[in-house]
Protein backbone atom coordinates (compact mmCIF):
# COMPACT_ATOMS: atom_id res chain seq x y z
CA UNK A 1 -4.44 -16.71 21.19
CA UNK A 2 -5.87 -16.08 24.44
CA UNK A 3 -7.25 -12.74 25.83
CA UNK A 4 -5.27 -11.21 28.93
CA UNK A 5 -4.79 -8.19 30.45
CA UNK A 6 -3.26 -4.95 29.15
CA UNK A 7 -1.45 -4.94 32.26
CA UNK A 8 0.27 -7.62 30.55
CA UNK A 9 2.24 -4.91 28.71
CA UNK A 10 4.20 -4.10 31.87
CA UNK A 11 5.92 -7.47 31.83
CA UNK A 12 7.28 -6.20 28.30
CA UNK A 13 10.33 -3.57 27.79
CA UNK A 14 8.38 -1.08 25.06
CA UNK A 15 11.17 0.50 24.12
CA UNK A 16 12.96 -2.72 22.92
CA UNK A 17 9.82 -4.12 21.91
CA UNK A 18 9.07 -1.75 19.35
CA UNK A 19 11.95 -0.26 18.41
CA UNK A 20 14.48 -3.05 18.39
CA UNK A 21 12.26 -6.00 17.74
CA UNK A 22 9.78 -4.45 15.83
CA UNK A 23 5.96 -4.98 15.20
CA UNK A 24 3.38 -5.37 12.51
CA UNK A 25 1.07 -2.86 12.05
CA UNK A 26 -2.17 -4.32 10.36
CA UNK A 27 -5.68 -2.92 9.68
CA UNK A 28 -8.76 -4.61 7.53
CA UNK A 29 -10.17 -8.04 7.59
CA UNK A 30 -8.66 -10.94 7.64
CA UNK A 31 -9.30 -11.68 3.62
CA UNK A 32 -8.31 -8.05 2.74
CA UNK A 33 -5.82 -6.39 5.03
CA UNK A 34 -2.52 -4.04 4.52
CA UNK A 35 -0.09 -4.54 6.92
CA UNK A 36 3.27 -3.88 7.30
CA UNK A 37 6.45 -3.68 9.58
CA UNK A 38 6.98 -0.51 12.46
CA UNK A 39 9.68 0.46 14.67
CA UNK A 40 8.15 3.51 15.72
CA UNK A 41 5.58 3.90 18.51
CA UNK A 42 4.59 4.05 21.73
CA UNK A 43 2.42 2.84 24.22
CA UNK A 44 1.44 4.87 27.43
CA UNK A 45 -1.89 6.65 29.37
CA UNK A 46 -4.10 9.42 27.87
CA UNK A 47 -7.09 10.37 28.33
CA UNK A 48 -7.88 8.51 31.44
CA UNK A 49 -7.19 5.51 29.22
CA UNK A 50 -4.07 3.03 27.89
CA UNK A 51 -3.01 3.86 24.05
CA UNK A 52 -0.66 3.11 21.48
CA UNK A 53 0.29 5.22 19.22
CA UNK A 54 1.56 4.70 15.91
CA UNK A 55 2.85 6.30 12.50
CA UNK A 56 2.55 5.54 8.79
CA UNK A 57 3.32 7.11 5.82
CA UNK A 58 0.59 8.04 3.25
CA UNK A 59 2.63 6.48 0.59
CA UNK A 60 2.47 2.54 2.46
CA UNK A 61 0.09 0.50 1.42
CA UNK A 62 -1.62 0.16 4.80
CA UNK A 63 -2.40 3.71 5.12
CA UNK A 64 -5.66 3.26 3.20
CA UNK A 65 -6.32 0.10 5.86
CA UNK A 66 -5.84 2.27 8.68
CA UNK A 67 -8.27 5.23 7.16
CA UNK A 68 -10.71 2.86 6.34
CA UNK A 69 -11.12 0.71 9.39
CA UNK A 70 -11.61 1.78 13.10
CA UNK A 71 -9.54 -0.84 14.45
CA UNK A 72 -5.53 -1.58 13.78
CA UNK A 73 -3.23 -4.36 15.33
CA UNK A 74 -0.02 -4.00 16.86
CA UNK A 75 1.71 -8.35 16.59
CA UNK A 76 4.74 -8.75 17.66
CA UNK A 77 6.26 -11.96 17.30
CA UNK A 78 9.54 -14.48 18.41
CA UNK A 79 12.73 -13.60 16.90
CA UNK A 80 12.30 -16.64 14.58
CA UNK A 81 9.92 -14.48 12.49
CA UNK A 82 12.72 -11.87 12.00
CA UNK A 83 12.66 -12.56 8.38
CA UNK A 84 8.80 -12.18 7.74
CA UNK A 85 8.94 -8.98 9.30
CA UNK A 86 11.89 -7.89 7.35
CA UNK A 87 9.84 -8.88 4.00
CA UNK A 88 6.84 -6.97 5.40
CA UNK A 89 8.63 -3.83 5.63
CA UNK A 90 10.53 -3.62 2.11
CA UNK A 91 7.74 -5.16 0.16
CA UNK A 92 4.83 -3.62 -0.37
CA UNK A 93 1.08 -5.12 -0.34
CA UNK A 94 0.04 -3.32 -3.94
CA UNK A 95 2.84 -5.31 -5.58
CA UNK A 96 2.75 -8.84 -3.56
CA UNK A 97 0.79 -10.73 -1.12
CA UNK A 98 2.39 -10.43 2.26
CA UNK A 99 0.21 -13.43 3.68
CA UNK A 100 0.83 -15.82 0.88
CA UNK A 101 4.42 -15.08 0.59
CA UNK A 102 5.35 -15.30 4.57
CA UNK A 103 2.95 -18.29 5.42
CA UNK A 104 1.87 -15.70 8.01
CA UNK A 105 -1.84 -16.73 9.06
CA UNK A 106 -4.27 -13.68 9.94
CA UNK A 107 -7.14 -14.47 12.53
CA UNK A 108 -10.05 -12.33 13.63
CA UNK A 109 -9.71 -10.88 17.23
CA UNK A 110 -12.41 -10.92 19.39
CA UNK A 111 -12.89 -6.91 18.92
CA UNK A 112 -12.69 -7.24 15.52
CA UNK A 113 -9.63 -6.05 14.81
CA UNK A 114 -7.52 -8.67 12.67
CA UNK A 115 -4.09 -10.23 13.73
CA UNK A 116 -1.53 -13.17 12.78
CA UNK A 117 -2.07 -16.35 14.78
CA UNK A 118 2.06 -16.67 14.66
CA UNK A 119 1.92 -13.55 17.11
CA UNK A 120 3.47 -13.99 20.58
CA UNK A 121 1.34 -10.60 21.40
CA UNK A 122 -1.03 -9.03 19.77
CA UNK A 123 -2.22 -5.05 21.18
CA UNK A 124 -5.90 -4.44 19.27
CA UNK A 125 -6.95 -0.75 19.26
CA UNK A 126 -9.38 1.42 18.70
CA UNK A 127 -8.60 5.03 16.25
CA UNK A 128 -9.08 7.60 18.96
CA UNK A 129 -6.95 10.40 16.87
CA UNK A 130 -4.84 10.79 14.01
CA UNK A 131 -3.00 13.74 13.01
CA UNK A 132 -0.61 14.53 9.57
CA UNK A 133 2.80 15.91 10.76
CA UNK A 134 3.78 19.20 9.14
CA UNK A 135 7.15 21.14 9.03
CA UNK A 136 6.72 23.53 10.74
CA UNK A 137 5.94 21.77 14.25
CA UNK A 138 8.96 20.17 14.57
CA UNK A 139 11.30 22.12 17.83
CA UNK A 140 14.32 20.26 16.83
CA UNK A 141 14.76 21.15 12.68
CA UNK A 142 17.61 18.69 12.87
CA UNK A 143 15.08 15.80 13.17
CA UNK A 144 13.07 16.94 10.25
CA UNK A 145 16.50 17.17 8.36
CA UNK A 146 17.65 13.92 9.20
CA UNK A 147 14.29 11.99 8.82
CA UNK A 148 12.00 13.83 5.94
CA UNK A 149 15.04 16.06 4.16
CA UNK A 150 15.60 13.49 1.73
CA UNK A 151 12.22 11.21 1.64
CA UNK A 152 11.38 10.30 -2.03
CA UNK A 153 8.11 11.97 -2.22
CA UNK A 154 8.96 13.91 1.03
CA UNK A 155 6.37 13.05 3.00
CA UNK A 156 5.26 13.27 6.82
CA UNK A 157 3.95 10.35 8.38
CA UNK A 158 0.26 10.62 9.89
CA UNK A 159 0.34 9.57 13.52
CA UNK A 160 -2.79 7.29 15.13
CA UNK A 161 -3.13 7.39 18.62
CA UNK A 162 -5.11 3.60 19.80
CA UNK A 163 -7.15 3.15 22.91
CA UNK A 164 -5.58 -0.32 23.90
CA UNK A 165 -8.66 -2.09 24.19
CA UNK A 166 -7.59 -5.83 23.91
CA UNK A 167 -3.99 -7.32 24.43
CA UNK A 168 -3.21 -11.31 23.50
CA UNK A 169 -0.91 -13.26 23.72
CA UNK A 170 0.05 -17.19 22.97
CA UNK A 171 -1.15 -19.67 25.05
């Protein structure tokens, strides 16, 4: 993978990116890591500076990666790896190994943050903030309804907010 840009993200259609093609989430090293597949998120401009921001469930697996480590990944990849990330987000890593069982290959980034050298692009953040979503902040009740009403376990996803501060991509 080869360093570029952020503004390399404007070339890209977010939207679609994340929420129609989807994106692995990953945090740890790359001999221990939890990682799993995210439709939800954003990128954007705060605090003088470009972010992502993500959201995981305590339940998942990777929640203890990304309360442990400073850094997460964002890899998205070609459409041929449709099926890896579908595996990645029904499976989870405390009953298999994701790596060994997609042939995925993680790699060190240069900022430390760890990746999958099948990535097409790769966003590596830094934890800026993270916040637990409660009840009672949600405007709209219907979307609280609709998406935490009937959660086994019922509960709220934490939300990380990443300072972009490496993008890759193939070479």
């Amino acid at each position: 993978m080869k360093k570029t840009d952020v503004a390399r993200l404007c070339r890209e259609d977010v939207v679609d990116l994340i929420g129609r093609q989807w994106m692995l989430i990953t945090a740890g090293t790359p001999d221990h890591l939890g990682t799993m597949t995210a439709s939800w998120g954003g990128v954007g401009f705060l605090w003088n500076k470009p972010v992502a921001f993500v959201f995981i469930r305590p339940e998942r697996h990777t929640y203890d990666f990304a309360e442990c480590n400073a850094r997460m990944t964002l890899s998205f990849f070609d459409e041929a790896y449709r099926s890896v990330l579908q595996f990645c987000g029904t499976k989870s890593g405390r009953d298999c190994d994701k790596v060994a069982e997609t042939g995925l290959t993680p790699t060190l980034l240069q900022g430390g943050g760890v990746a999958f050298e099948q990535a097409r692009l790769v966003i590596e953040g830094r934890k800026l903030y993270r916040a637990e979503m409660t009840a009672e902040r949600f405007l709209d009740q219907s979307i609280l309804a609709q998406w935490y009403g009937d959660h086994p376990g019922g509960s709220m996803h934490t939300v990380y907010v990443l300072e972009i501060e490496n993008v890759y991509e193939q070479e």
